[in-house]
Protein backbone atom coordinates (compact mmCIF):
# COMPACT_ATOMS: atom_id res chain seq x y z
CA UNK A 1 14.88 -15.70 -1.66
CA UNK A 2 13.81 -19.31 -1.84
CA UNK A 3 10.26 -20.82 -1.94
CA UNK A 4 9.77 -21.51 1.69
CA UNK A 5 10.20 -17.39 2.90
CA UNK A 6 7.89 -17.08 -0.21
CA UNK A 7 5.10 -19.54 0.85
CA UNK A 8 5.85 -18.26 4.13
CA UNK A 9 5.03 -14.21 2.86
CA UNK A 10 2.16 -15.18 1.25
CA UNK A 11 0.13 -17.25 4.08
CA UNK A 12 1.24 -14.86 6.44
CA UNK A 13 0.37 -11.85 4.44
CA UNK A 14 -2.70 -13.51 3.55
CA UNK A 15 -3.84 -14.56 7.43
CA UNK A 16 -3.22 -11.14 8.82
CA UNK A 17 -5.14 -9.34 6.22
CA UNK A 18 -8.01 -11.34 6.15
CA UNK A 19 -7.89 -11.14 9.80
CA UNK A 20 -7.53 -7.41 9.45
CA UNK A 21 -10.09 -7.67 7.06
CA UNK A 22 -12.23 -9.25 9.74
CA UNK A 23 -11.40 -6.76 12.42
CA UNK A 24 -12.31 -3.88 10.09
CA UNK A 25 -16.02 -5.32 9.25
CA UNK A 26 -16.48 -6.45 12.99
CA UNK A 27 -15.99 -2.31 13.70
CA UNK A 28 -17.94 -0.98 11.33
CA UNK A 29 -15.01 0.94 8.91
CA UNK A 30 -17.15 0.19 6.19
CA UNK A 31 -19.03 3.62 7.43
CA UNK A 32 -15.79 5.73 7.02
CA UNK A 33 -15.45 5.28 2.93
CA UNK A 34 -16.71 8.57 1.34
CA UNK A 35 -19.47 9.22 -0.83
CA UNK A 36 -17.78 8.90 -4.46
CA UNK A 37 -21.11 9.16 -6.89
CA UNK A 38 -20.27 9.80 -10.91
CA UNK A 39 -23.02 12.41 -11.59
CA UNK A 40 -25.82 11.53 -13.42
CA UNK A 41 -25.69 12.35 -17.35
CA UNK A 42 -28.54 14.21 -19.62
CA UNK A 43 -30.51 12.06 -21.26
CA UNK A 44 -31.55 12.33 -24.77
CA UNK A 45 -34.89 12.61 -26.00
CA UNK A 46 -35.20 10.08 -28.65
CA UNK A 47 -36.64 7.28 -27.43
CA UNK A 48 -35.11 4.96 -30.06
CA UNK A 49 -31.75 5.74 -29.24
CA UNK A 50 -32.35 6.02 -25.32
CA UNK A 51 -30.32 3.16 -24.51
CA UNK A 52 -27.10 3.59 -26.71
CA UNK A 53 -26.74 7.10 -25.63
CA UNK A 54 -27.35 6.49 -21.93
CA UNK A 55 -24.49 4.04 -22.72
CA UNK A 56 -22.45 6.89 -24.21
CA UNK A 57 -23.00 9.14 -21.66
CA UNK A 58 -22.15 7.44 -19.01
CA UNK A 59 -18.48 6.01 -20.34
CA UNK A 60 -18.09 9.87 -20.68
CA UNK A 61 -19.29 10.84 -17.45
CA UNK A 62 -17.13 7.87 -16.13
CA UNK A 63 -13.96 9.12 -18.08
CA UNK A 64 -14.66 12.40 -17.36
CA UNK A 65 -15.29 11.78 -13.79
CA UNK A 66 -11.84 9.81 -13.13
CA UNK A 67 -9.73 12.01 -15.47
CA UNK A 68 -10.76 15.00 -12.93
CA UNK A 69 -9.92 12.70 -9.83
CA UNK A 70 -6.57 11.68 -11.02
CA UNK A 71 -5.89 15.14 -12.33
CA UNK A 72 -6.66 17.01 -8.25
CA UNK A 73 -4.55 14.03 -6.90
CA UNK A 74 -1.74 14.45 -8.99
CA UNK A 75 0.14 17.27 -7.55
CA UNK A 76 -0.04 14.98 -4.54
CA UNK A 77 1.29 11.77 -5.97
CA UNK A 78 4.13 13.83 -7.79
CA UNK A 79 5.16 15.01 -4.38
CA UNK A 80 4.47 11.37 -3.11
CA UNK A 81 6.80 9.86 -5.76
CA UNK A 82 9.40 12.48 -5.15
CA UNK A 83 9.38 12.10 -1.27
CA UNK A 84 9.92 8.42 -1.21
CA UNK A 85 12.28 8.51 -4.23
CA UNK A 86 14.41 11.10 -2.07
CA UNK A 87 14.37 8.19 1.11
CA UNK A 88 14.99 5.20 -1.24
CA UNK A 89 17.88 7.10 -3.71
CA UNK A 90 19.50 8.71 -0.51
CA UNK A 91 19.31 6.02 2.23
CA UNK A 92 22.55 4.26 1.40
CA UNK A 93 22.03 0.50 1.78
CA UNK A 94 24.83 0.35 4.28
CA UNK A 95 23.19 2.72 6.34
CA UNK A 96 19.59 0.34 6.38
CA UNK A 97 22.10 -2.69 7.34
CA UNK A 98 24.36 -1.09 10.11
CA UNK A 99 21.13 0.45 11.75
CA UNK A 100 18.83 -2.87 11.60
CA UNK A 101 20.66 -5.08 10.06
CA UNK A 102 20.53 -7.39 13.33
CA UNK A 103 18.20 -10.26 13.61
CA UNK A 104 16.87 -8.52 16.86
CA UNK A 105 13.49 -7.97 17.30
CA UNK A 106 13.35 -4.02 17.80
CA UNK A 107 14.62 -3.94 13.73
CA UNK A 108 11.46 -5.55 11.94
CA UNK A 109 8.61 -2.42 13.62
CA UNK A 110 11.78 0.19 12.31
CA UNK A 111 11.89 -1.88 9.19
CA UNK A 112 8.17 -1.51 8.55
CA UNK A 113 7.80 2.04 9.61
CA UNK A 114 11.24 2.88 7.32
CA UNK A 115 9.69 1.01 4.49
CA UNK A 116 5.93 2.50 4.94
CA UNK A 117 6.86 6.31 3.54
CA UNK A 118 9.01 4.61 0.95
CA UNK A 119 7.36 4.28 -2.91
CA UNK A 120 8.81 0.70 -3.95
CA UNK A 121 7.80 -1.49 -6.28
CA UNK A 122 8.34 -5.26 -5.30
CA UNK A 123 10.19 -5.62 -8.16
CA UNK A 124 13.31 -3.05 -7.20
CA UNK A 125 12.80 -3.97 -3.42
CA UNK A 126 13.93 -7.80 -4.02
CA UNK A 127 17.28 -7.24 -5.21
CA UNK A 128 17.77 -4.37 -2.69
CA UNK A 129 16.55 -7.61 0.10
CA UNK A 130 19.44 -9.88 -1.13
CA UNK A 131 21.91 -7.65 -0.49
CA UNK A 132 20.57 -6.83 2.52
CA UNK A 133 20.45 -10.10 3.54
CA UNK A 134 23.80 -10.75 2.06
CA UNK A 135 24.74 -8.24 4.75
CA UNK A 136 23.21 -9.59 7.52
CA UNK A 137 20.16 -7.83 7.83
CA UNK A 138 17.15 -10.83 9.40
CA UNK A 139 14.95 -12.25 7.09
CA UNK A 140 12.23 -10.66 9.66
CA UNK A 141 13.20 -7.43 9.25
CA UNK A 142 13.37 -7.67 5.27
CA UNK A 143 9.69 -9.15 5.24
CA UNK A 144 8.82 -6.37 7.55
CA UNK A 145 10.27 -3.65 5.00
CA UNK A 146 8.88 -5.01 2.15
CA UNK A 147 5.28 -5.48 3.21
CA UNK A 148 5.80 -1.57 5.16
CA UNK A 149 7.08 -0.60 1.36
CA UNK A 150 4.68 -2.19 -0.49
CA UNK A 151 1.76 -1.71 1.76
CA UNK A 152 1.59 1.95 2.14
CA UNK A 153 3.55 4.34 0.27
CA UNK A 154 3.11 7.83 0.28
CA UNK A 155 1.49 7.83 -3.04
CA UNK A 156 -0.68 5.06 -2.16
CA UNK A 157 -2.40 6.91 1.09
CA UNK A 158 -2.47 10.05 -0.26
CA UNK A 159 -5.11 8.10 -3.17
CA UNK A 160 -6.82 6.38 -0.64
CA UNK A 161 -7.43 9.67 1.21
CA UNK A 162 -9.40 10.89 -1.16
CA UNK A 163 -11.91 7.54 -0.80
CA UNK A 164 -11.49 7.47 3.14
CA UNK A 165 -12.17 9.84 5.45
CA UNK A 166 -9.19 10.30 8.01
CA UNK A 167 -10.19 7.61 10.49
CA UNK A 168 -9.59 5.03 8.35
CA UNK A 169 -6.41 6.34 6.78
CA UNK A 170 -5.13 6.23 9.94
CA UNK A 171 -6.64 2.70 10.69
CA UNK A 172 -5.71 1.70 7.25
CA UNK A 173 -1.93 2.40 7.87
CA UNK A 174 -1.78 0.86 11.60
CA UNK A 175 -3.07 -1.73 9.91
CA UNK A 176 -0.46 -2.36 6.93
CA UNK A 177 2.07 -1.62 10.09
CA UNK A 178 0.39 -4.28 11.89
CA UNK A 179 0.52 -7.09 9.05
CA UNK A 180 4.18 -6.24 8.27
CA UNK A 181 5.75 -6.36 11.99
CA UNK A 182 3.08 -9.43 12.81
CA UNK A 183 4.28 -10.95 9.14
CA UNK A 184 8.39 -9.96 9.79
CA UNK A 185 8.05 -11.53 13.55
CA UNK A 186 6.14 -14.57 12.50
CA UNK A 187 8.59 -15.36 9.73
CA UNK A 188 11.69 -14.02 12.01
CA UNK A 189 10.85 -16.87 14.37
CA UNK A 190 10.33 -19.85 12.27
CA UNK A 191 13.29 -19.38 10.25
């Protein structure tokens, strides 16, 4: 997509989420992470070998520990996965370009919220851009669909509600919204 919409995406993706970065410290969100401790692991009694198995234990504990967190968010991601597969497989391209494929400005906050329930990778969303773009859709818009895709997927915010409590889901989405409308406008109007 050339290097100047690239070193474009990355300053602007950069300013806005250090400024959202900012905004969330200046608030206080730091108070609405849960409480995620790894339990604390029974100590041997040998002196001697105190230190290697409190070592032991707690890479166990640790494994242990994440290997039950991934395993109660699983069913979620599965559904996740499934959900946004569903949008991106059954959303026809043609559909995404006749809808806001304009270079108005009303398309990039659709793009972002179209793209934010969607599980892409990067990788599969660039060639999906060109043609996009190859069918008129505003380089805005695209920006705004790829950040909204990449920011936070269905998957992604059902994982991070497990760390945060609701508040900050919810801030934590308005927030990837925010960064890929402010990120699709920004880039909409210089090029």
């Amino acid at each position: 997509m050339g290097w100047k919409l690239t070193l474009l995406y990355i300053v602007f993706a950069a300013l806005f989420s250090l400024l959202i970065g900012f905004l969330w410290k200046t608030f206080g969100f730091q108070n609405l992470v849960k409480e995620v401790r790894v339990k604390k692991a029974t100590l041997h009694e040998d002196a001697a070998t105190l230190k290697t198995a409190q070592k032991i234990d707690n890479w166990k504990l640790a494994f242990r520990d994440a290997w039950s967190f991934f395993l109660s968010m699983l069913p979620y991601l599965v559904i996740g996965v499934l959900l946004g597969s569903a949008i991106y497989g059954f959303i026809p391209e043609e559909f995404i370009a006749k809808y806001i494929g304009s270079d108005e400005f009303w398309t990039i906050p659709v793009a972002a919220i179209i793209g934010a329930p969607m599980y892409i990778r990067e990788e599969v969303m660039l060639p999906v851009a060109n043609v996009l773009m190859s069918k008129g859709m505003g380089v805005g818009t695209i920006i705004a669909l790829l950040i909204g895709g990449a920011g936070c997927s269905i998957p992604e915010v059902i994982m991070l509600s497990k760390l945060f409590k609701p508040k900050l889901v919810v801030v934590f989405v308005l927030s990837v919204l925010l960064v890929a409308i402010g990120s699709g406008v920004a880039i909409q109007l210089i090029l």
